[in-house]
C-alpha atoms as a PDB file:
ATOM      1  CA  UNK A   1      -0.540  27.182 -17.475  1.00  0.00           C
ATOM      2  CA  UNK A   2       1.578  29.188 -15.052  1.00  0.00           C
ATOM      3  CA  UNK A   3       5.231  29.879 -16.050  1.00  0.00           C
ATOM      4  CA  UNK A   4       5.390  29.307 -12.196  1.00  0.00           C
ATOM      5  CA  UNK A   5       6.888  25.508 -11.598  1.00  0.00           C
ATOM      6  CA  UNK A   6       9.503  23.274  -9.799  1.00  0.00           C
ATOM      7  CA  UNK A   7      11.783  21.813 -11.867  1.00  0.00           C
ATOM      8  CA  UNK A   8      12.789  18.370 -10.656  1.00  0.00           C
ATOM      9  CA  UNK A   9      15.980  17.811  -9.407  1.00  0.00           C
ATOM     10  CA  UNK A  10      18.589  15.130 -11.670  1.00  0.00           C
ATOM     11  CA  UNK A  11      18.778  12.431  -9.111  1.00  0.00           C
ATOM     12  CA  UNK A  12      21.122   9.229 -10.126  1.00  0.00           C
ATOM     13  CA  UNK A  13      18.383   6.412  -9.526  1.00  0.00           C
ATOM     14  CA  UNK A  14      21.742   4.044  -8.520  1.00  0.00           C
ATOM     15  CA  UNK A  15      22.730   4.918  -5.176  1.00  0.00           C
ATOM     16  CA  UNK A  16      26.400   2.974  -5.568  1.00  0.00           C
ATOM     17  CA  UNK A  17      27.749  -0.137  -7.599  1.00  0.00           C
ATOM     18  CA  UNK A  18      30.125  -3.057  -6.517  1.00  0.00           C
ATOM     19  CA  UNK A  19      31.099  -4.416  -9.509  1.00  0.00           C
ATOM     20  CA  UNK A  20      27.439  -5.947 -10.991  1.00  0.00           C
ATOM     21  CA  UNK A  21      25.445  -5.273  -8.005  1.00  0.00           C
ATOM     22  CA  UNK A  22      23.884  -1.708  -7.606  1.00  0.00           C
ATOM     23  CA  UNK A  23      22.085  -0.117  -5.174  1.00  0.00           C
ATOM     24  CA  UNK A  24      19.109   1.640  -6.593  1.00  0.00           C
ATOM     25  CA  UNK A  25      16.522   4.031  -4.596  1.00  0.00           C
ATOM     26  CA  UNK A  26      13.452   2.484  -5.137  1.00  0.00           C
ATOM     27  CA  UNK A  27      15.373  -0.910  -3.808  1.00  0.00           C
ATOM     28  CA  UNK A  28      16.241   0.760  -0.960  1.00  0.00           C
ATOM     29  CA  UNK A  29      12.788   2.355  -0.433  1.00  0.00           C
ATOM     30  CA  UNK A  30      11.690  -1.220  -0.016  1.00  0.00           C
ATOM     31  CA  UNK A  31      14.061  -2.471   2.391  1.00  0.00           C
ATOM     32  CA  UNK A  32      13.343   0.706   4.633  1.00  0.00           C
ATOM     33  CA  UNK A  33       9.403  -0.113   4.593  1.00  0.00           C
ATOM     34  CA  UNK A  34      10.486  -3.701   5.423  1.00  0.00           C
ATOM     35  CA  UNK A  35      12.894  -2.901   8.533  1.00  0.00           C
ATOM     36  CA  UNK A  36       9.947  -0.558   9.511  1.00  0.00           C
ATOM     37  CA  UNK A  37       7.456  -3.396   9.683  1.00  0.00           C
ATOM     38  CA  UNK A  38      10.110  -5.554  11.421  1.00  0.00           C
ATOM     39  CA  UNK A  39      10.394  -2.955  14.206  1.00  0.00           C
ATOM     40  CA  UNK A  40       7.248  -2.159  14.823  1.00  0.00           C
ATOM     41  CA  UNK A  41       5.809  -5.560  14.740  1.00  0.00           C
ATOM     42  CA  UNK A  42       8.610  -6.845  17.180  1.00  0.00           C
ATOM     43  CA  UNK A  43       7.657  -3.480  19.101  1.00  0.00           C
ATOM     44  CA  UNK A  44       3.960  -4.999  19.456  1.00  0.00           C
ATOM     45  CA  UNK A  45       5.172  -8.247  19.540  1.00  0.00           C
ATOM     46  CA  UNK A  46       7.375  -7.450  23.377  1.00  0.00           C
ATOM     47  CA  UNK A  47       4.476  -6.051  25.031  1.00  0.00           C
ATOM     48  CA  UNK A  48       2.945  -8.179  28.047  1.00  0.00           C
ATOM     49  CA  UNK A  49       0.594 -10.429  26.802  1.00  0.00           C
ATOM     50  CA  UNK A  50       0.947  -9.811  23.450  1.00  0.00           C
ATOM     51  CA  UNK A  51       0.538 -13.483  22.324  1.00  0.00           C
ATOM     52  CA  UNK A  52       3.739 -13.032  20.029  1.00  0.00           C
ATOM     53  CA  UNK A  53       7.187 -14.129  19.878  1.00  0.00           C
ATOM     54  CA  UNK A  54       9.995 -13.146  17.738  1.00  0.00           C
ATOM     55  CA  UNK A  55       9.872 -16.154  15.755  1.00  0.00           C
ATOM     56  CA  UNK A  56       6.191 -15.726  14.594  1.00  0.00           C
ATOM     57  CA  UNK A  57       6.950 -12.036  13.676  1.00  0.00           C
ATOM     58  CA  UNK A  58       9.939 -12.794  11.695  1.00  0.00           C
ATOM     59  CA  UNK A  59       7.607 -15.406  10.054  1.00  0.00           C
ATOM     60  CA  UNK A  60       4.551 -13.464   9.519  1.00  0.00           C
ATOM     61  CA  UNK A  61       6.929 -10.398   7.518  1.00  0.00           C
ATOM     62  CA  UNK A  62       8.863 -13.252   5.277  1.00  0.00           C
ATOM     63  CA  UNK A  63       5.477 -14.578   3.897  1.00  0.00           C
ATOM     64  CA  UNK A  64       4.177 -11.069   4.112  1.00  0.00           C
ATOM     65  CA  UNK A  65       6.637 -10.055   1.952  1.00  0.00           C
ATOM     66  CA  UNK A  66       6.675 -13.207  -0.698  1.00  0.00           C
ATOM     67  CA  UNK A  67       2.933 -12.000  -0.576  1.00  0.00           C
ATOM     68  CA  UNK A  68       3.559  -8.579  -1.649  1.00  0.00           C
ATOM     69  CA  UNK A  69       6.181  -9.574  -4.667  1.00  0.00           C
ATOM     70  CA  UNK A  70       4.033 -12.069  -6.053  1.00  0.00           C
ATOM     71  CA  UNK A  71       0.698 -10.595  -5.239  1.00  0.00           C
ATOM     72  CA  UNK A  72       1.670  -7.116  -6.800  1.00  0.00           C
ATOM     73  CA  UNK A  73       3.534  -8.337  -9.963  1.00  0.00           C
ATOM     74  CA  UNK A  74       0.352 -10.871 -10.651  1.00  0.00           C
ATOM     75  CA  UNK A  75      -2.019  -8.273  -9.668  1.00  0.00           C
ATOM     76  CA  UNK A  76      -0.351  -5.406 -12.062  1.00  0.00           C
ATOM     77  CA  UNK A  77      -0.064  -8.072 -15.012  1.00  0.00           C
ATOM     78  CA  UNK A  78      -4.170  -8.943 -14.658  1.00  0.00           C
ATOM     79  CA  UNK A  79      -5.048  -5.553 -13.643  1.00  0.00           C
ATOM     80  CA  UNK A  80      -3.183  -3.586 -15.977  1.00  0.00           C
ATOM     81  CA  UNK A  81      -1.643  -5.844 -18.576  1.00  0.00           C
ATOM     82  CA  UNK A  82      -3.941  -8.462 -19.128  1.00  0.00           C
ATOM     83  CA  UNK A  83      -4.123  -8.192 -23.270  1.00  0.00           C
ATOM     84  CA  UNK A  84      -0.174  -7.780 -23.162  1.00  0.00           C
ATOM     85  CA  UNK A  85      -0.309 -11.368 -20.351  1.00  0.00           C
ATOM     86  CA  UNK A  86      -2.692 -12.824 -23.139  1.00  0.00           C
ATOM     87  CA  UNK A  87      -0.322 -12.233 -26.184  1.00  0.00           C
ATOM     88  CA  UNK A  88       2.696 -13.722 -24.283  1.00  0.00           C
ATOM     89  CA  UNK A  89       2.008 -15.355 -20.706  1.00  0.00           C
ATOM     90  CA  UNK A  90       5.591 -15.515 -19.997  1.00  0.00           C
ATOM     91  CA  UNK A  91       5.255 -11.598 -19.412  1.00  0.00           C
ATOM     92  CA  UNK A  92       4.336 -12.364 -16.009  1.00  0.00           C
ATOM     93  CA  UNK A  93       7.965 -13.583 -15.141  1.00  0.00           C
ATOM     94  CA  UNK A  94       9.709 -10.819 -16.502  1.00  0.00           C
ATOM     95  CA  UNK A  95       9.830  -8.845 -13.450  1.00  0.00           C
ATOM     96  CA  UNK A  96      12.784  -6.715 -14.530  1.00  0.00           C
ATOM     97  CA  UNK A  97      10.478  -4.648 -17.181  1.00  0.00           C
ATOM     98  CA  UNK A  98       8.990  -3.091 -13.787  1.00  0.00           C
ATOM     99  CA  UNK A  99       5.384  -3.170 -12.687  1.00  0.00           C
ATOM    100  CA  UNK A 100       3.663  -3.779  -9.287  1.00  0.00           C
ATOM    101  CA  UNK A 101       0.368  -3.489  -8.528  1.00  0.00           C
ATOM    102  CA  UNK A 102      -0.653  -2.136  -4.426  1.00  0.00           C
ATOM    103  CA  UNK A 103      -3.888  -3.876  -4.483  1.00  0.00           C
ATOM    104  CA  UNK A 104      -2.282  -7.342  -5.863  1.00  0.00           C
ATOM    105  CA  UNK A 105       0.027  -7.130  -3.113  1.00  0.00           C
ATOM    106  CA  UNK A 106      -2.763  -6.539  -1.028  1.00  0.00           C
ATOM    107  CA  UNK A 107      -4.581  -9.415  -2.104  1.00  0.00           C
ATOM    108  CA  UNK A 108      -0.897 -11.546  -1.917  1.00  0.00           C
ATOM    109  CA  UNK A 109      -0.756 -10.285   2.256  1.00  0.00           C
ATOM    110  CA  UNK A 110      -4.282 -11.621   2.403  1.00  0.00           C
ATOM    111  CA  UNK A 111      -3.330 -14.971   1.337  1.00  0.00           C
ATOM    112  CA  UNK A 112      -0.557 -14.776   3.128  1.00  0.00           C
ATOM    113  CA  UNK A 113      -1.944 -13.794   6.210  1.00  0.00           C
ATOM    114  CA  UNK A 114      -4.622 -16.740   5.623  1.00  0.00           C
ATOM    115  CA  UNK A 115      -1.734 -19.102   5.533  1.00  0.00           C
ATOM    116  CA  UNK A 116       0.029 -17.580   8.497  1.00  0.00           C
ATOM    117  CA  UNK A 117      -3.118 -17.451  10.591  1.00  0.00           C
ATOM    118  CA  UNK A 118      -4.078 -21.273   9.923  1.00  0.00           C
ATOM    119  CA  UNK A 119      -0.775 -22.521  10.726  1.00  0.00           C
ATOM    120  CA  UNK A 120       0.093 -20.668  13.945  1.00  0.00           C
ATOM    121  CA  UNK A 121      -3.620 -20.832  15.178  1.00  0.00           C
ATOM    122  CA  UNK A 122      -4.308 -17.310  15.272  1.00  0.00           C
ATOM    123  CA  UNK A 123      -7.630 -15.506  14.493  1.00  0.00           C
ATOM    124  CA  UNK A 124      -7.426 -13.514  11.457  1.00  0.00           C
ATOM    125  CA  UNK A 125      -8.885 -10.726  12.067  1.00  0.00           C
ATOM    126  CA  UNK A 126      -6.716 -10.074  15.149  1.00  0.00           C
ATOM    127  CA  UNK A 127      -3.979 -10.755  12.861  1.00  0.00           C
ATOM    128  CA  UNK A 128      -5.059  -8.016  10.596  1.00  0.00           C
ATOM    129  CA  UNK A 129      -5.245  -5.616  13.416  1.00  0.00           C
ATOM    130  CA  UNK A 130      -1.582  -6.587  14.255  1.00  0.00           C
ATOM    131  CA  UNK A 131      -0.436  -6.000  10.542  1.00  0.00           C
ATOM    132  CA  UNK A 132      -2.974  -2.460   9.846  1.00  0.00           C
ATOM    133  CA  UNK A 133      -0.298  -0.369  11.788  1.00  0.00           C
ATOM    134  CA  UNK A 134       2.815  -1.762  10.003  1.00  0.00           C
ATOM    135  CA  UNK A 135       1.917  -0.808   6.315  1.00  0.00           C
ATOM    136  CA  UNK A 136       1.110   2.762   6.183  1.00  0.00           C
ATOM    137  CA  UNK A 137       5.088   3.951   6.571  1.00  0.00           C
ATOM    138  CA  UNK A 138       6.463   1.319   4.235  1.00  0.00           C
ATOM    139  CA  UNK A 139       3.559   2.409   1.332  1.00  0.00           C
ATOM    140  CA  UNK A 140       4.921   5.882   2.350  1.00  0.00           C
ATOM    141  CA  UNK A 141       8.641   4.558   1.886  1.00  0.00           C
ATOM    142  CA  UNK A 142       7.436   3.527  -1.236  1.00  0.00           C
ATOM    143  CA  UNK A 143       5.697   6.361  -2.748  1.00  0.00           C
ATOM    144  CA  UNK A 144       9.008   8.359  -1.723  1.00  0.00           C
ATOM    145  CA  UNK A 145      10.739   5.752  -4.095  1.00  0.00           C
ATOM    146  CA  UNK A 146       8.298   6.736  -6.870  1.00  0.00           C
ATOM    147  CA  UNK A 147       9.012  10.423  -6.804  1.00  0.00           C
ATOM    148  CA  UNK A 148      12.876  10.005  -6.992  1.00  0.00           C
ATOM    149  CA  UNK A 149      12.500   7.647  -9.310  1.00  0.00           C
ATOM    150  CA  UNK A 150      10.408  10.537 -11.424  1.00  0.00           C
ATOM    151  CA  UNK A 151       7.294   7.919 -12.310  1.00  0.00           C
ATOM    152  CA  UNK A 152       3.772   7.734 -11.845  1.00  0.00           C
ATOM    153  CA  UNK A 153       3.247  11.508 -11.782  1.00  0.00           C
ATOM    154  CA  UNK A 154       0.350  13.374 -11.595  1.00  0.00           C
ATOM    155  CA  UNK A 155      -1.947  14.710 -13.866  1.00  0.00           C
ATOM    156  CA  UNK A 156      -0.909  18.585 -15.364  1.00  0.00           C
ATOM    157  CA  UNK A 157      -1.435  21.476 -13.111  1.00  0.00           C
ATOM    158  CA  UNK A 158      -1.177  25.165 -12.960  1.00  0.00           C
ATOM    159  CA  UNK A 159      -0.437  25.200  -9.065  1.00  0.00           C
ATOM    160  CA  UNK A 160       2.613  26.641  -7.939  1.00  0.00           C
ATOM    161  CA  UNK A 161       3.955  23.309  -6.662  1.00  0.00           C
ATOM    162  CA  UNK A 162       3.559  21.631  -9.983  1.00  0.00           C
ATOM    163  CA  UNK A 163       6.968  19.519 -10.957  1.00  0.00           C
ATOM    164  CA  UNK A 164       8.658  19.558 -14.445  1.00  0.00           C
ATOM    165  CA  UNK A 165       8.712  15.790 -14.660  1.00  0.00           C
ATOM    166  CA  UNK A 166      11.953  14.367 -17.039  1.00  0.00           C
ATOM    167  CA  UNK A 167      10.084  12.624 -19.965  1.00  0.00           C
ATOM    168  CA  UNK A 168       6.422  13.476 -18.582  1.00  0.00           C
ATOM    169  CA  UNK A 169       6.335  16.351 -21.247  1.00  0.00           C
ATOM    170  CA  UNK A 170       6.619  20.449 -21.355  1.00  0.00           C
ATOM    171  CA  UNK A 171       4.258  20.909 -18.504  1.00  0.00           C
ATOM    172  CA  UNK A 172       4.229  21.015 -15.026  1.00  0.00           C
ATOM    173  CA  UNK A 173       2.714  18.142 -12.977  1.00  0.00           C
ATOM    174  CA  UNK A 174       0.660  17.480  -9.660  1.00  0.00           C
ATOM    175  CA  UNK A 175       3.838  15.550  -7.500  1.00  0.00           C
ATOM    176  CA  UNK A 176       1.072  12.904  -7.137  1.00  0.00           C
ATOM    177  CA  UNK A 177       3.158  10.611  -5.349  1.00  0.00           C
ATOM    178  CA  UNK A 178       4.015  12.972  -2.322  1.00  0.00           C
ATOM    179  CA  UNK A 179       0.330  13.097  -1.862  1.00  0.00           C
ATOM    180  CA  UNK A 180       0.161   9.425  -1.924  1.00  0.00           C
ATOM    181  CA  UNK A 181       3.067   9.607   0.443  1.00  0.00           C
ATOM    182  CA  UNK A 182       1.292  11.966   3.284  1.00  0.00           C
ATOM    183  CA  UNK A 183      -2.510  10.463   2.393  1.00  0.00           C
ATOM    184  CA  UNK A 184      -1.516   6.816   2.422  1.00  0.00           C
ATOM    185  CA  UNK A 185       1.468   6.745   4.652  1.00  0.00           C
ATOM    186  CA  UNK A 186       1.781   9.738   6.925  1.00  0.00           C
ATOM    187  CA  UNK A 187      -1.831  10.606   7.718  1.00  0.00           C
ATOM    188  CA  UNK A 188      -3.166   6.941   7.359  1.00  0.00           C
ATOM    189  CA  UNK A 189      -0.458   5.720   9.670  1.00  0.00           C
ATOM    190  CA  UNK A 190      -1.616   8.716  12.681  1.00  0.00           C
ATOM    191  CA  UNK A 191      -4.593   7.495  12.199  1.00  0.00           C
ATOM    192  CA  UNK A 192      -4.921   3.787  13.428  1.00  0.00           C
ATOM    193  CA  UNK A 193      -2.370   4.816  15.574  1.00  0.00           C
ATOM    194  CA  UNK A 194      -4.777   7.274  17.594  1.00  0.00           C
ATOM    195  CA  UNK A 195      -7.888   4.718  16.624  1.00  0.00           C
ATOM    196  CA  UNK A 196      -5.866   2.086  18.133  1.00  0.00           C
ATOM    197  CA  UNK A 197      -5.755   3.958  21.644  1.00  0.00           C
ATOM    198  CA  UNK A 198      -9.853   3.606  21.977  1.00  0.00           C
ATOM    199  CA  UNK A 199      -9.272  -0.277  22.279  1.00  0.00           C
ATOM    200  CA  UNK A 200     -11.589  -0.975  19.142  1.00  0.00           C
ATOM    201  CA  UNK A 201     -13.033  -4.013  18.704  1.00  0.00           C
ATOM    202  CA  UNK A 202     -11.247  -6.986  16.772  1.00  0.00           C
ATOM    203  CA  UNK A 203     -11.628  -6.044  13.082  1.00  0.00           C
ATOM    204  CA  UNK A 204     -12.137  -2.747  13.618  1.00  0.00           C
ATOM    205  CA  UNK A 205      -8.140  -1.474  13.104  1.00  0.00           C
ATOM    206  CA  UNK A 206      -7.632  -3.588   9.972  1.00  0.00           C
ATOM    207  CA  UNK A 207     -11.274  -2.171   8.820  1.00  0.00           C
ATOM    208  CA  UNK A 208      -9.767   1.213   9.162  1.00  0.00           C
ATOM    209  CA  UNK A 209      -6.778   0.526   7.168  1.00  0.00           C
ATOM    210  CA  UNK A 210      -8.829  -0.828   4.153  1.00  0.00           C
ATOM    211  CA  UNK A 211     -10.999   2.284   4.262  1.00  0.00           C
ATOM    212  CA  UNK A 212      -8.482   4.170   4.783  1.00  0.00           C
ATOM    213  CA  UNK A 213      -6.113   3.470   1.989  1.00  0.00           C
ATOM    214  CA  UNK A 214      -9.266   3.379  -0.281  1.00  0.00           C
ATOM    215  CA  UNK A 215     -10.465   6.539   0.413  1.00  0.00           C
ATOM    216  CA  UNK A 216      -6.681   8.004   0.157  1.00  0.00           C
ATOM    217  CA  UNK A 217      -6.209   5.972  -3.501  1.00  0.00           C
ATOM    218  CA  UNK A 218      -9.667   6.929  -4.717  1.00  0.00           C
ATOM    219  CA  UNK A 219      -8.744  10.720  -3.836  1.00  0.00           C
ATOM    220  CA  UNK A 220      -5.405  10.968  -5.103  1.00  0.00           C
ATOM    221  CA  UNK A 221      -6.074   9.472  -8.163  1.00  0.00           C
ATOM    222  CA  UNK A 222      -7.723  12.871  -9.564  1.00  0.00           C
ATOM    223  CA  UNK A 223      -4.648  14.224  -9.820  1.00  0.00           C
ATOM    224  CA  UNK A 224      -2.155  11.105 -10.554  1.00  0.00           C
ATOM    225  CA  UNK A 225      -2.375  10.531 -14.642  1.00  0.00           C
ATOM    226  CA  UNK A 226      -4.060   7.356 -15.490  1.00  0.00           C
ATOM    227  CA  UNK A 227      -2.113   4.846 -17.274  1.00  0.00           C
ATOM    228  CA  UNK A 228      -1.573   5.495 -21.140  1.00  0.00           C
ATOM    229  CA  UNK A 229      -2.318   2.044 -22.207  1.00  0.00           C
ATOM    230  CA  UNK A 230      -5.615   2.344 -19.812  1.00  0.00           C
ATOM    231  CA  UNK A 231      -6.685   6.272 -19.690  1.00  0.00           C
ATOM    232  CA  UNK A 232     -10.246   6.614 -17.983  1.00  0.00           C
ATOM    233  CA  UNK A 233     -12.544   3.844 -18.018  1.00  0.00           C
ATOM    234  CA  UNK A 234     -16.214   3.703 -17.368  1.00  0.00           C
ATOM    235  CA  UNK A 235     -17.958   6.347 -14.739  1.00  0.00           C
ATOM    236  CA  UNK A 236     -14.966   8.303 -15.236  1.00  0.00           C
ATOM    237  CA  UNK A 237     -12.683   6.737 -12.891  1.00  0.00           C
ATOM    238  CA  UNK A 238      -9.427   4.765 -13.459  1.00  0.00           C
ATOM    239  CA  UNK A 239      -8.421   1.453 -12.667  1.00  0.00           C
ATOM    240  CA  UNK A 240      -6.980   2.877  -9.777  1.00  0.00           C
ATOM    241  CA  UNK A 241     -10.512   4.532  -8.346  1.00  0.00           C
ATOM    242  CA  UNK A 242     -12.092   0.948  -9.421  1.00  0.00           C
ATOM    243  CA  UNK A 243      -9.741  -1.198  -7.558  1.00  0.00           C
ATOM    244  CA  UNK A 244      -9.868   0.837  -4.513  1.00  0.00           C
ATOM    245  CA  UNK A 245     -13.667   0.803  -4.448  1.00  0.00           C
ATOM    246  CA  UNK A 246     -14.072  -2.442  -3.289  1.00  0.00           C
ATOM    247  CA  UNK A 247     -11.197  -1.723  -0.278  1.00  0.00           C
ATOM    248  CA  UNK A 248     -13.599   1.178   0.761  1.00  0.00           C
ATOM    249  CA  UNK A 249     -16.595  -0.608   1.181  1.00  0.00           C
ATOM    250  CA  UNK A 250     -15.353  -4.111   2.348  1.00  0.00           C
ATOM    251  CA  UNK A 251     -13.084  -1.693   5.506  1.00  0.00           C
ATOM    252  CA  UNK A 252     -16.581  -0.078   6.140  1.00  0.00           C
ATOM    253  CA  UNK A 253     -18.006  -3.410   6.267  1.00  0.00           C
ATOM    254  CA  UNK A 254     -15.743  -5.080   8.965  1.00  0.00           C
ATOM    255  CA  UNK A 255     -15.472  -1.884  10.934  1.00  0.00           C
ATOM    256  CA  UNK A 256     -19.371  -2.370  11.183  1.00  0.00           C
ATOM    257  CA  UNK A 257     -19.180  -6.018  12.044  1.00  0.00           C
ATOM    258  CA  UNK A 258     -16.250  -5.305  14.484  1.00  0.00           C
ATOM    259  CA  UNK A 259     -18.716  -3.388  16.397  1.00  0.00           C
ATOM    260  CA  UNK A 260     -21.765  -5.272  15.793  1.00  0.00           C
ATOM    261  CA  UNK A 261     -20.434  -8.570  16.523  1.00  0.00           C
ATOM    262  CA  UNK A 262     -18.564  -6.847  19.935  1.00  0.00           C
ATOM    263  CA  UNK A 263     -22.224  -5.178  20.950  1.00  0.00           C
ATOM    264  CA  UNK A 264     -23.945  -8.675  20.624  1.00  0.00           C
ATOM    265  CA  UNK A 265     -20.884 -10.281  22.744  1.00  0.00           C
ATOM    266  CA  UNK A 266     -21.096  -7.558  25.238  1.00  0.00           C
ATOM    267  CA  UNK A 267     -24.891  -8.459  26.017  1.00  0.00           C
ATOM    268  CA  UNK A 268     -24.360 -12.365  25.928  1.00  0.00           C
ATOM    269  CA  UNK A 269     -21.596 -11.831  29.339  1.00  0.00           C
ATOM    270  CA  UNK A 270     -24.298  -8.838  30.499  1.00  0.00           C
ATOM    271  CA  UNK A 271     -27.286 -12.041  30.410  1.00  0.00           C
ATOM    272  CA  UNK A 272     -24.746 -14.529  31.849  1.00  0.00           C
END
């Protein structure tokens, strides 16, 4: 290892306390991804002809979020505590031990979304394309949270940016979650937002984010250290690298469709 290293800087993880009620960073992480969801979709939502109002936005990012609270505690208690769920089912309501999975609250959203589509008569893969550009900076408001909070870290390293984690041992460690924070927020976000200029077809932008967080996940996760109670599993890849398969090839598979299915609707008007 390289006596070169950054040692991480003591941060306070409570912000400010009123009597019981504190403030921490990672709490405030999440309300910053939320009010950047709620601006951008209200954005989208006041452009002529956008089919929105305010009303539906503010209730597509309510459910939205129920979706993402239950979907990633569930998710992280089947996913990555599923023995611990087995011994003692009431696990999954003690939400103050910590522990949220991405791709539960990813499959909460979905349900959501499925709910939200139904009721206000939308089609849901339009309404994915709506919701693909508001995730990216909130996931990178959240990864932010998980370096200040000093968890999740990466795997050790001998590169000069390497962090001296508090309680992550004597060596230095990839600052996996600012990768996750450029990969999956920063760069992901550029990206549909440039895609989105070429007027792709319906699908196609929420295909994009699904392969696009995938791809980010299954990359980062070389250098973020797998969970102790889990370590490596089969093929070499963690949990992590296994959930984020299926993301990969399922946003391949719609951004495929998207343009199939718009080809084959192109040459129906072309014969009419």
């Amino acid at each position: 290892m390289s006596a070169s290293y950054i040692t991480f800087p003591q941060i306070d993880p409570v912000i400010f306390s009123v009597g019981p009620v504190s403030l921490r960073w990672y709490g405030l992480m999440y309300l910053i991804a939320f009010a950047i969801a709620w601006w951008l979709a209200n954005r989208a939502a006041k452009k002529p002809g956008s089919g929105w109002t305010e009303q539906q936005v503010s209730d597509l990012l309510f459910i939205g979020f129920l979706g993402v609270i239950l979907g990633g505690r569930i998710g992280y208690v089947l996913f990555y505590q599923f023995e611990l769920f087995m011994q003692e089912p009431l696990y999954l309501f003690k939400i103050w031990t910590g522990g949220m999975s991405f791709h539960g609250g990813l499959l909460g959203v979905l349900v959501a979304m499925a709910w939200f589509a139904r009721k206000n008569n939308k089609p849901y893969l339009q309404l994915g394309d709506f919701v693909a550009p508001l995730i990216p900076l909130g996931l990178a408001a959240g990864r932010l949270g998980n370096f200040i909070n000093a968890e999740l870290w990466g795997r050790t390293t001998d590169v000069p940016w390497g962090v001296l984690f508090p309680g992550a041992g004597p060596a230095p460690r990839h600052p996996s979650q600012l990768y996750e924070f450029a990969l999956e927020g920063l760069v992901l976000f550029v990206l549909i937002i440039l895609y989105r200029r070429f007027s792709p077809p319906v699908g196609a932008l929420g295909g994009l984010f699904l392969a696009g967080y995938g791809s980010a996940r299954f990359y980062v996760e070389f250098y973020r250290e797998p969970d102790a109670h889990l370590g490596v599993l089969s093929a070499g890849m963690s949990m992590g690298q296994w959930l984020s398969l299926p993301m990969i090839i399922a946003g391949i598979g719609l951004i495929i469709f998207a343009y199939v299915h718009n080809n084959k609707a192109a040459k129906r008007v072309v014969k009419v």
